[in-house]
Protein backbone atom coordinates (compact mmCIF):
# COMPACT_ATOMS: atom_id res chain seq x y z
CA UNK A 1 63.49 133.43 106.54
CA UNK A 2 62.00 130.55 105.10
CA UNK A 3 64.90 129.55 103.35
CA UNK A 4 66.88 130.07 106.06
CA UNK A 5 65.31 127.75 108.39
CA UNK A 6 65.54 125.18 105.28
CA UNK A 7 68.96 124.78 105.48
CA UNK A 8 69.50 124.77 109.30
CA UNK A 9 66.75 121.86 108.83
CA UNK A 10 69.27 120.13 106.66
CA UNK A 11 72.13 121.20 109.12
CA UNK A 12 71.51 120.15 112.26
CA UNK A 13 69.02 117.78 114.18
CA UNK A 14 68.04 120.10 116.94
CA UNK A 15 67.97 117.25 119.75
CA UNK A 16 71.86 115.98 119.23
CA UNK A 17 74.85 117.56 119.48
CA UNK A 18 77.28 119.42 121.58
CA UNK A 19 75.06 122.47 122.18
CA UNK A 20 71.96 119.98 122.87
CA UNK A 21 68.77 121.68 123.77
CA UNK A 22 70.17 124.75 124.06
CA UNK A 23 70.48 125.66 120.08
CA UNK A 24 66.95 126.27 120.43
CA UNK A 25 67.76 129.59 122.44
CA UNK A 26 69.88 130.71 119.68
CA UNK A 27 69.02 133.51 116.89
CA UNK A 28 68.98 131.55 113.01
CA UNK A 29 71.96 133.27 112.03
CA UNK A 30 74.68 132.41 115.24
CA UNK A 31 73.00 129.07 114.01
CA UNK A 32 73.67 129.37 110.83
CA UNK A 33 77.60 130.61 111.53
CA UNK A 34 77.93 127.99 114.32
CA UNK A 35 77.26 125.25 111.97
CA UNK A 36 78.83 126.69 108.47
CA UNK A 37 81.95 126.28 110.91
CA UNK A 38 81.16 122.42 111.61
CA UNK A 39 80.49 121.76 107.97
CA UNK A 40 83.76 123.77 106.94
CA UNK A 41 85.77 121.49 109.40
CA UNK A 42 84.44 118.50 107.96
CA UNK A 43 85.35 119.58 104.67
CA UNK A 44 88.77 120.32 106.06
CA UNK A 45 89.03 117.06 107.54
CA UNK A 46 87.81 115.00 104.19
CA UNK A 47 89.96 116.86 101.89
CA UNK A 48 92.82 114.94 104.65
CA UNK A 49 91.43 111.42 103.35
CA UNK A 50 92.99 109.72 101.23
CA UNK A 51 91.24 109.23 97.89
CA UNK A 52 91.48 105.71 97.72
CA UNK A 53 89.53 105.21 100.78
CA UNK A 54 87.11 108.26 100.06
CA UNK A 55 86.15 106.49 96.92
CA UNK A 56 85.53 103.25 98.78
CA UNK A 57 81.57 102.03 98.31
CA UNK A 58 79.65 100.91 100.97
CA UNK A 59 78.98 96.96 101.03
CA UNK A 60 75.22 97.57 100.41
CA UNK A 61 74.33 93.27 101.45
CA UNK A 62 75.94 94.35 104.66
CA UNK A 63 73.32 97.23 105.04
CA UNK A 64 70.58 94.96 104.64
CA UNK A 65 71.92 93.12 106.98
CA UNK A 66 72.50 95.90 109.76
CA UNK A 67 68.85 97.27 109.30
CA UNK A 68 67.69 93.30 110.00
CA UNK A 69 69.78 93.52 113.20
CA UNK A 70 67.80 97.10 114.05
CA UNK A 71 64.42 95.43 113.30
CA UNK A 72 65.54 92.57 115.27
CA UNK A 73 66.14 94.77 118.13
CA UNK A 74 62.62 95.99 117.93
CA UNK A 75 61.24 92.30 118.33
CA UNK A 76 60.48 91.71 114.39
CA UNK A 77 61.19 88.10 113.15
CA UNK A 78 63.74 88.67 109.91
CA UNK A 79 64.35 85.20 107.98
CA UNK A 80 67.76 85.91 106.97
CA UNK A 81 68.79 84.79 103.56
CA UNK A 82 70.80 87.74 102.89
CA UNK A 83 74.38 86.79 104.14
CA UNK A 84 77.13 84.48 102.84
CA UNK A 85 77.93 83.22 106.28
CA UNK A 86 77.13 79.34 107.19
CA UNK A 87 74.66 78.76 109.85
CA UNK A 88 76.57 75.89 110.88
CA UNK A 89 79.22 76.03 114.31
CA UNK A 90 82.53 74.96 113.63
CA UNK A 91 82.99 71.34 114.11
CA UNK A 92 83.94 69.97 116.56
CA UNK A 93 87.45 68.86 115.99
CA UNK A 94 88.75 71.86 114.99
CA UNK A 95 87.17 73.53 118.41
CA UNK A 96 89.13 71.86 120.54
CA UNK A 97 92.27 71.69 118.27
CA UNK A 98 92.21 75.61 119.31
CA UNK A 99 91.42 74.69 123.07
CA UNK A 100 94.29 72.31 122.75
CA UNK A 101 96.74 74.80 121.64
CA UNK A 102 95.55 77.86 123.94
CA UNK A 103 96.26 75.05 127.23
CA UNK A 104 99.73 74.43 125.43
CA UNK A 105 100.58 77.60 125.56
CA UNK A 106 100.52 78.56 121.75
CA UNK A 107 99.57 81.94 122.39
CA UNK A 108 102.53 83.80 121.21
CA UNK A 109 103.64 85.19 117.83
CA UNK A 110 104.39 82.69 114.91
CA UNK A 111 106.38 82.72 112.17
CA UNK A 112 105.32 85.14 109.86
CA UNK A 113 104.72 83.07 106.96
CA UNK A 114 102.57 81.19 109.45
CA UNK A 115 103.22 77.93 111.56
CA UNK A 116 105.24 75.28 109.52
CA UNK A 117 102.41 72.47 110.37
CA UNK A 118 99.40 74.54 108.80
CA UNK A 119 102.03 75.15 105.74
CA UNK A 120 102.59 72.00 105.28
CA UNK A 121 98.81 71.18 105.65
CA UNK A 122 98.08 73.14 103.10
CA UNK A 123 100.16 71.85 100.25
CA UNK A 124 99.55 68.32 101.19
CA UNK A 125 95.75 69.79 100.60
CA UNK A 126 96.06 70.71 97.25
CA UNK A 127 98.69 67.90 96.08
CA UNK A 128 95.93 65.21 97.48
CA UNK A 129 92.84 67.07 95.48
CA UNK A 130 94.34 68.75 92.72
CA UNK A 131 97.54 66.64 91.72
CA UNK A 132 99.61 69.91 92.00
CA UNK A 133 102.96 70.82 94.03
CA UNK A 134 103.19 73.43 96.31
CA UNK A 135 105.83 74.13 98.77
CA UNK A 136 105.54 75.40 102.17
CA UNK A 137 107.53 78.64 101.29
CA UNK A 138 105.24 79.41 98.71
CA UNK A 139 102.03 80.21 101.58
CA UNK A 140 101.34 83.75 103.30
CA UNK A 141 99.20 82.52 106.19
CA UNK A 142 96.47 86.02 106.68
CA UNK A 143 93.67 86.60 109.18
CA UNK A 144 91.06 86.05 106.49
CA UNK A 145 91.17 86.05 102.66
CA UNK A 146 90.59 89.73 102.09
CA UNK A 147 93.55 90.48 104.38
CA UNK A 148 95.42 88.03 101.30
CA UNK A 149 94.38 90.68 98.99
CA UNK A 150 95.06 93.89 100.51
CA UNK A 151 98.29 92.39 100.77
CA UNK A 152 99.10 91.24 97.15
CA UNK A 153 96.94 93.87 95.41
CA UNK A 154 98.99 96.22 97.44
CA UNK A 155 101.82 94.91 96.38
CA UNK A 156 101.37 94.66 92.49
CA UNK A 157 99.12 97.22 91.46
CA UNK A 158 99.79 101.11 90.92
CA UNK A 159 97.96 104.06 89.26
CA UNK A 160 96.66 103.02 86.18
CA UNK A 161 97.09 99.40 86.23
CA UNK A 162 93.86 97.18 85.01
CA UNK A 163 92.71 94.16 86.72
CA UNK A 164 89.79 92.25 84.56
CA UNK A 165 86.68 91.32 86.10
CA UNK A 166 83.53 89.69 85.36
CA UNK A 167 80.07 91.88 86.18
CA UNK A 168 78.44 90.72 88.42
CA UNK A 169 81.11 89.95 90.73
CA UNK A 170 82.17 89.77 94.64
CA UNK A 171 80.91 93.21 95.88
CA UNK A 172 84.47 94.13 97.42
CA UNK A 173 86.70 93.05 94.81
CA UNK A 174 86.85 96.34 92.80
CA UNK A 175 87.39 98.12 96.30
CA UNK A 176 90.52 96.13 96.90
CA UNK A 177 91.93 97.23 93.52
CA UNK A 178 90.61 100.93 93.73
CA UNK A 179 92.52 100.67 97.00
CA UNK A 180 95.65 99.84 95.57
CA UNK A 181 95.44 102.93 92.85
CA UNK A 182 94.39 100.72 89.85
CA UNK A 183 91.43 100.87 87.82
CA UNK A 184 88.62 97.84 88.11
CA UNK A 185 87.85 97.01 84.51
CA UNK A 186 84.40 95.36 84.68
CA UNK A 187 83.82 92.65 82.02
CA UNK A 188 79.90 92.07 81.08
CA UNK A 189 78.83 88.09 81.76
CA UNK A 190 75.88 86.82 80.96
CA UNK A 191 73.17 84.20 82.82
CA UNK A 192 73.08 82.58 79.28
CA UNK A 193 76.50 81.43 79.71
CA UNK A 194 76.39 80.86 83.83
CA UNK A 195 77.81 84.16 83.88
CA UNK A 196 81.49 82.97 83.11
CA UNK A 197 83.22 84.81 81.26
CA UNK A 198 83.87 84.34 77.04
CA UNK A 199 87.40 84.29 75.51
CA UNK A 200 86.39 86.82 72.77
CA UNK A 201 85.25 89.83 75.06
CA UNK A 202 88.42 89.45 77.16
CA UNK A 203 90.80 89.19 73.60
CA UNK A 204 88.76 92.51 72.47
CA UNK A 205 89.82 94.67 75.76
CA UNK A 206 93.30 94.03 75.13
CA UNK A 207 96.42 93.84 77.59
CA UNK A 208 97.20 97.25 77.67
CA UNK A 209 98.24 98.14 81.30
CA UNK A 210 96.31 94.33 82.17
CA UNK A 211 97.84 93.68 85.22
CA UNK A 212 95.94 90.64 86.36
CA UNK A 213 92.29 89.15 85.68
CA UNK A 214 90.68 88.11 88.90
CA UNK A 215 88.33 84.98 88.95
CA UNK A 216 86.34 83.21 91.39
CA UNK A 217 85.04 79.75 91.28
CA UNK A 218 82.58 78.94 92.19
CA UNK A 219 81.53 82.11 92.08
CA UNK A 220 79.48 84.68 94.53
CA UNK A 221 76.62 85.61 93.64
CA UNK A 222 76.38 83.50 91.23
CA UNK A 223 77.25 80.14 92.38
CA UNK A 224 78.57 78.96 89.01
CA UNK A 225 81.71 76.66 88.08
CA UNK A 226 84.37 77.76 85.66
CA UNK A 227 84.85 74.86 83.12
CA UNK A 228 88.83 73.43 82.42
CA UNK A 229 88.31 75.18 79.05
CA UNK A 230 88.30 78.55 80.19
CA UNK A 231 90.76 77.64 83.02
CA UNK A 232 92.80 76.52 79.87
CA UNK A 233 92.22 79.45 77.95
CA UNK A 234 92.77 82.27 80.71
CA UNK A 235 96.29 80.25 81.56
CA UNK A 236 97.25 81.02 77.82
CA UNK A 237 97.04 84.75 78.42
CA UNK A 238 100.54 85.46 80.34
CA UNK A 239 98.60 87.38 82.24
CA UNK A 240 98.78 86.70 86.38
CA UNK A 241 96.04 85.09 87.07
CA UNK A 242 93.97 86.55 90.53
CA UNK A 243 92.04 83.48 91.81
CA UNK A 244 89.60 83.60 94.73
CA UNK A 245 88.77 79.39 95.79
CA UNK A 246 87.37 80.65 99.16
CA UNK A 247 84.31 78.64 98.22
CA UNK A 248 86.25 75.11 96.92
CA UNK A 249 85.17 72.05 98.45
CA UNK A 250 81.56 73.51 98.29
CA UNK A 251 80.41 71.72 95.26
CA UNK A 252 77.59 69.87 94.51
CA UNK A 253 77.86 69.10 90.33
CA UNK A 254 80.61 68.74 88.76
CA UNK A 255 84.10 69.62 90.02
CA UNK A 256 85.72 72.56 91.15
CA UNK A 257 89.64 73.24 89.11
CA UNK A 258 92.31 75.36 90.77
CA UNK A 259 94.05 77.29 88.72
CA UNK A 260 97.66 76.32 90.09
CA UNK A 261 96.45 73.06 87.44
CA UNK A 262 96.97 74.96 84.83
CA UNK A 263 99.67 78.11 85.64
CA UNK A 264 102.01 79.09 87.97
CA UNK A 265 101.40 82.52 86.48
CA UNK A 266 98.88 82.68 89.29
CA UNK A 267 97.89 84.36 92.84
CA UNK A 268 95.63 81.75 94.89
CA UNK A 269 93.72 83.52 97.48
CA UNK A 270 92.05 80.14 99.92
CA UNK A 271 90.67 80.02 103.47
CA UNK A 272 88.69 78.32 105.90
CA UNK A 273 85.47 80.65 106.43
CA UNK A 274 83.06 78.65 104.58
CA UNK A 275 83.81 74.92 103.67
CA UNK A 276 84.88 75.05 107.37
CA UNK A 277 82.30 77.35 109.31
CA UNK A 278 85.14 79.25 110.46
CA UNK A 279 84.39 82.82 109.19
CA UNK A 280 85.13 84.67 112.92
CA UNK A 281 88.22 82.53 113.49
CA UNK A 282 89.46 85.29 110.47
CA UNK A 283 92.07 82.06 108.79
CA UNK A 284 93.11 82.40 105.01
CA UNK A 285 96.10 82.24 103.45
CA UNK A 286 97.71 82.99 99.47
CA UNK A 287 99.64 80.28 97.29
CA UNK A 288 101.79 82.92 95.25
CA UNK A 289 105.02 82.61 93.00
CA UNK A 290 107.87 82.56 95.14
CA UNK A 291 110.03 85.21 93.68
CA UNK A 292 107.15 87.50 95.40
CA UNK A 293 107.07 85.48 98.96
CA UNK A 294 109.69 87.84 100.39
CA UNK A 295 107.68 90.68 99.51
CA UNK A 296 104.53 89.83 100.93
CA UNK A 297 106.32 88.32 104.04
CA UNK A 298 107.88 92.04 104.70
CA UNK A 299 104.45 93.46 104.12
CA UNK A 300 103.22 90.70 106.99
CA UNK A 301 105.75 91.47 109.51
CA UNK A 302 104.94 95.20 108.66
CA UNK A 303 101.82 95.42 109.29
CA UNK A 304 100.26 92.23 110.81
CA UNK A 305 102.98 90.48 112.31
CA UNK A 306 101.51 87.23 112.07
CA UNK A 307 98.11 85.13 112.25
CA UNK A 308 96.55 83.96 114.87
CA UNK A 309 98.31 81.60 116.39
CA UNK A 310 95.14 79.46 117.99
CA UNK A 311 93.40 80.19 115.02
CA UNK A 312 96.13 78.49 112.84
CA UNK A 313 96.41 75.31 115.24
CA UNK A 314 92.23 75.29 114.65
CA UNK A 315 93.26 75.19 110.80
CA UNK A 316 95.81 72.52 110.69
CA UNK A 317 92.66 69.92 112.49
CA UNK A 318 90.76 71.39 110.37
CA UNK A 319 92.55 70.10 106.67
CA UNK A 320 93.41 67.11 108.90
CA UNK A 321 90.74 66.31 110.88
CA UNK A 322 87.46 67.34 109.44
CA UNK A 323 86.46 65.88 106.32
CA UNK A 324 82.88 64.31 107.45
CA UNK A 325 81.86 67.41 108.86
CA UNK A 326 82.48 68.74 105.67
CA UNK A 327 80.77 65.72 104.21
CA UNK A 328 77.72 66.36 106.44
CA UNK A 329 77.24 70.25 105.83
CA UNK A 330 77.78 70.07 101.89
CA UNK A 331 74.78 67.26 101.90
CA UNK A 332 72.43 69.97 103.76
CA UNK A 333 73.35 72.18 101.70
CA UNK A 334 72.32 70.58 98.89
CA UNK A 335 68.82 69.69 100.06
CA UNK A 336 68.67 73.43 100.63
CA UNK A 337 70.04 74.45 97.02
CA UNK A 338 67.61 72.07 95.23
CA UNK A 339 64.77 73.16 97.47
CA UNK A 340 65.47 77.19 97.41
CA UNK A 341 66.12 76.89 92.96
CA UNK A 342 62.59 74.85 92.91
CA UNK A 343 60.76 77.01 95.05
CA UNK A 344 62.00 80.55 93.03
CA UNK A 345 61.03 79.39 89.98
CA UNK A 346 57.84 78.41 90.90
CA UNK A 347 57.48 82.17 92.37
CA UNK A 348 57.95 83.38 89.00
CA UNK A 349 62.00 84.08 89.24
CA UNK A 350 64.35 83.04 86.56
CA UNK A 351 67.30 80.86 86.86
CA UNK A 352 68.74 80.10 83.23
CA UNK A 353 72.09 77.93 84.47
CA UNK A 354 71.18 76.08 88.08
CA UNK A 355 74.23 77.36 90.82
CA UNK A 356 76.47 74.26 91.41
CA UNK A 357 78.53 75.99 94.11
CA UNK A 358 79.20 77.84 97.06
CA UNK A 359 75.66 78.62 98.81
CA UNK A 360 73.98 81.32 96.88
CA UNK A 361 71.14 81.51 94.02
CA UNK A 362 71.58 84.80 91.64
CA UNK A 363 67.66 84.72 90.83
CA UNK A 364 66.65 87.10 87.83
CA UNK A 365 64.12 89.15 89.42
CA UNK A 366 63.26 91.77 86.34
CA UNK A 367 59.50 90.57 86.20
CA UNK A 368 59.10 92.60 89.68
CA UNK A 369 61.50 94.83 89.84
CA UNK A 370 64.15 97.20 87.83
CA UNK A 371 64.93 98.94 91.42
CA UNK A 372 66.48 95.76 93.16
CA UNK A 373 68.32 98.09 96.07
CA UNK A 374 64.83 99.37 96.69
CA UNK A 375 63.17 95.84 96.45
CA UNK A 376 65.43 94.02 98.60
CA UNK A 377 64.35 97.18 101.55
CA UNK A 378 61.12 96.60 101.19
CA UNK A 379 60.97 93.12 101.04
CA UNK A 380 62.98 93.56 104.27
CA UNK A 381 60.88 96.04 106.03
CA UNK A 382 56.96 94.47 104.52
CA UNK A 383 57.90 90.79 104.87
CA UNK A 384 60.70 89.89 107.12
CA UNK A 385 62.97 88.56 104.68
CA UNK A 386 66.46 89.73 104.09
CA UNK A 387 68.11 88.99 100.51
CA UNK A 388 71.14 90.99 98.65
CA UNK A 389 70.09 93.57 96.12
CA UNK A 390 71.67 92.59 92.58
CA UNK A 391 73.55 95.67 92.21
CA UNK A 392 75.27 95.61 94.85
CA UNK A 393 77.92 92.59 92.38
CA UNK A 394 77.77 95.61 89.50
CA UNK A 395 75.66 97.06 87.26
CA UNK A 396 75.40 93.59 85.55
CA UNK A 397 73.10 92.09 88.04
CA UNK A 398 70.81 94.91 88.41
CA UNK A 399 67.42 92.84 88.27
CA UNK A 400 68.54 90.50 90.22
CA UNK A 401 68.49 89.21 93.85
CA UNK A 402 71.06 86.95 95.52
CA UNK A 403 69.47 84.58 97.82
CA UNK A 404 71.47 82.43 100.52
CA UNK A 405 70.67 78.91 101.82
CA UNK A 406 73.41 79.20 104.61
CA UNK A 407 70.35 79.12 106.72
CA UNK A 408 68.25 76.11 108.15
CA UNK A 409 65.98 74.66 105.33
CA UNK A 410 62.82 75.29 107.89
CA UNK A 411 63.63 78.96 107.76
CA UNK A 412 64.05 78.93 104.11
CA UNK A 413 60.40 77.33 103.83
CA UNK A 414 59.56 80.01 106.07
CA UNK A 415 61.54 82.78 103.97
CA UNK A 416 59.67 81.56 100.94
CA UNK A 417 56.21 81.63 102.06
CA UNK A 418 56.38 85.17 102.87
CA UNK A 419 58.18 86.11 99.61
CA UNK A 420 55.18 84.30 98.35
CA UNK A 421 52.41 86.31 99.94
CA UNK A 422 55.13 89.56 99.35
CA UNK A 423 54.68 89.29 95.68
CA UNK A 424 50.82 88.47 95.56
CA UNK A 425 50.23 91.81 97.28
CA UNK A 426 52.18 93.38 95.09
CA UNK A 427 50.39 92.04 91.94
């Protein structure tokens, strides 16, 4: 009978469920047949899923951060350094450009494309900073970048299609593809080379079913800047190019290129979560070849109908209106960036190629870890400090932790001290 209590053990947790208390009444084996049938339902109701969402992983940074949020609950102090979300509120400006529009009365649908004005906007955006030409027709206004991909991955990709990709990488960007039926074909990069990617690995894999190579720069986790070479390069491929600039404007060496410089070949996936502190206003929008616009703008109406609409009016002020609050935040960060790569490597963390972008630090953590899932948990639950485990951007970064100063530079200092007495106690 042992065995038999084993597995109800594993079965059920005697104080939940429908029965409640009253399992405890019951004889092991109308316990056992009572919850075979539960577990044979569930297996009856996965085997309904589809596959591409049953493969889907978890978005382990996101875990880290929910099991902060429990800890919280229970009155620990967690220094959060974990998420890529700015700490900063949305200025101003573009606050009461939404007011504005909500006591106009522009609370209805919009165009599905999105309003003309934030169009417009846009392309005046990217002719002013990047010398290229855009037109208005050419934009699919989304609630949020990653509704941009669902929507163009959707629409290009099938069963056995590759899309290239540098490990590490964004966390959800091989989701999005697995989504779509195609196959995630993870490139190795190295922190030798600030983990961008080199010509003669990609020309080795071939273009056999190649359906697009997605980049992102500057990159998460790594913070890094792909140089006009490789831009160059990549454009020579006649491949479409995939390119994530969620994090341009965000730059504090050198100069961030689009890739609309350099092809037209090209999908430009944009928004206003973090240059603008905007990430629960949900804005973003794609730049894509306009022989596909009437596509994607089906696929809108379809299923989203449109953006927004006060959300969108809080985008055009912000293009238009916001520039030194941009100004302002990129300085902080910067004191934080320089602060947060001085103080790691004094702890003992290597950082080959300094991050000049976006708001993270990929921080080779090997000398204390080969676990980093496990790490980051414990350095969680021991310390108070939250960071994303390595793997969680691919096997690649396994090692590693990704650190975020999208936090106050006191509660970095904070954040680093106990890190600091963290890893003398584990010496």
């Amino acid at each position: 009978m042992n065995a038999t209590y084993e597995i109800i053990q594993k079965l059920v947790d005697f104080k939940q469920g429908s029965l409640g208390n009253s399992i405890c009444t019951l004889q092991p084996r109308q316990i056992i047949n009572i919850h075979y049938a539960k577990l044979k339902g569930i297996k009856m109701e996965e085997k309904r899923i589809n596959p591409c969402c049953q493969n889907l992983s978890s978005f382990k940074v996101m875990d880290v951060l929910e099991r902060a949020c429990t800890l919280e609950q229970t009155g620990r102090d967690i220094i959060h350094l974990q998420i890529g979300e700015p700490d900063f509120d949305t200025p101003q400006c573009i606050k009461e450009a939404a007011c504005q529009a909500i006591q106009d009365g522009r609370c209805h649908y919009t165009h599905s494309l999105g309003i003309i004005e934030l169009r417009e906007a846009i392309c005046t955006h990217y002719e002013q900073k990047y010398k290229v030409i855009i037109h208005p027709d050419q934009i699919l206004v989304t609630s949020g970048t990653s509704a941009a991909m669902l929507l163009v991955f959707s629409l290009l990709l099938q069963a056995g299609d590759r899309v290239l990709l540098s490990d590490p990488s964004y966390a959800c960007y091989p989701n999005f593809i697995r989504f779509a039926g195609a196959v995630p074909d993870f490139l190795p990069v190295h922190e030798k080379d600030g983990f961008q990617f080199q010509m003669e690995n990609i020309l080795a894999r071939g273009t056999k079913n190649l359906r697009g190579i997605l980049i992102n720069s500057p990159a998460n986790p790594t913070g890094t800047l792909i140089s006009s070479d490789l831009f160059q390069e990549l454009s020579n491929l006649d491949v479409p190019i995939f390119s994530d600039e969620i994090y341009h404007g965000l730059v504090y060496e050198g100069q961030e290129r689009s890739v609309l410089e350099f092809t037209d070949n090209c999908f430009v996936f944009n928004g206003f979560s973090k240059i603008y502190a905007m990430t629960g206003w949900r804005l973003g929008y794609v730049i894509a070849p306009k022989n596909f616009m009437r596509k994607l703008q089906t696929m809108q109406q379809n299923f989203f109908l449109c953006t927004s609409s006060i959300a969108q009016w809080a985008g055009v002020a912000a293009l238009t209106k916001a520039q030194d609050d941009v100004a302002h935040m990129k300085s902080i960060y910067n004191q934080r960036r320089q602060y947060m790569i001085s103080r790691l490597r004094d702890l003992g963390f290597g950082i080959m190629v300094e991050p000049t972008g976006a708001f993270y630090v990929l921080a080779n953590a090997k000398k204390y870890t080969s676990d980093s899932l496990a790490f980051t948990f414990d350095l969680l639950e021991q310390a108070g400090v939250g960071v994303a485990p390595g793997i969680d951007f691919g096997p690649g970064a396994e090692g590693y932790l990704r650190f975020s100063y999208a936090n106050s530079l006191e509660n970095i200092k904070e954040g680093m001290a106990r890190l600091e007495k963290y890893l003398g106690e584990l010496a």
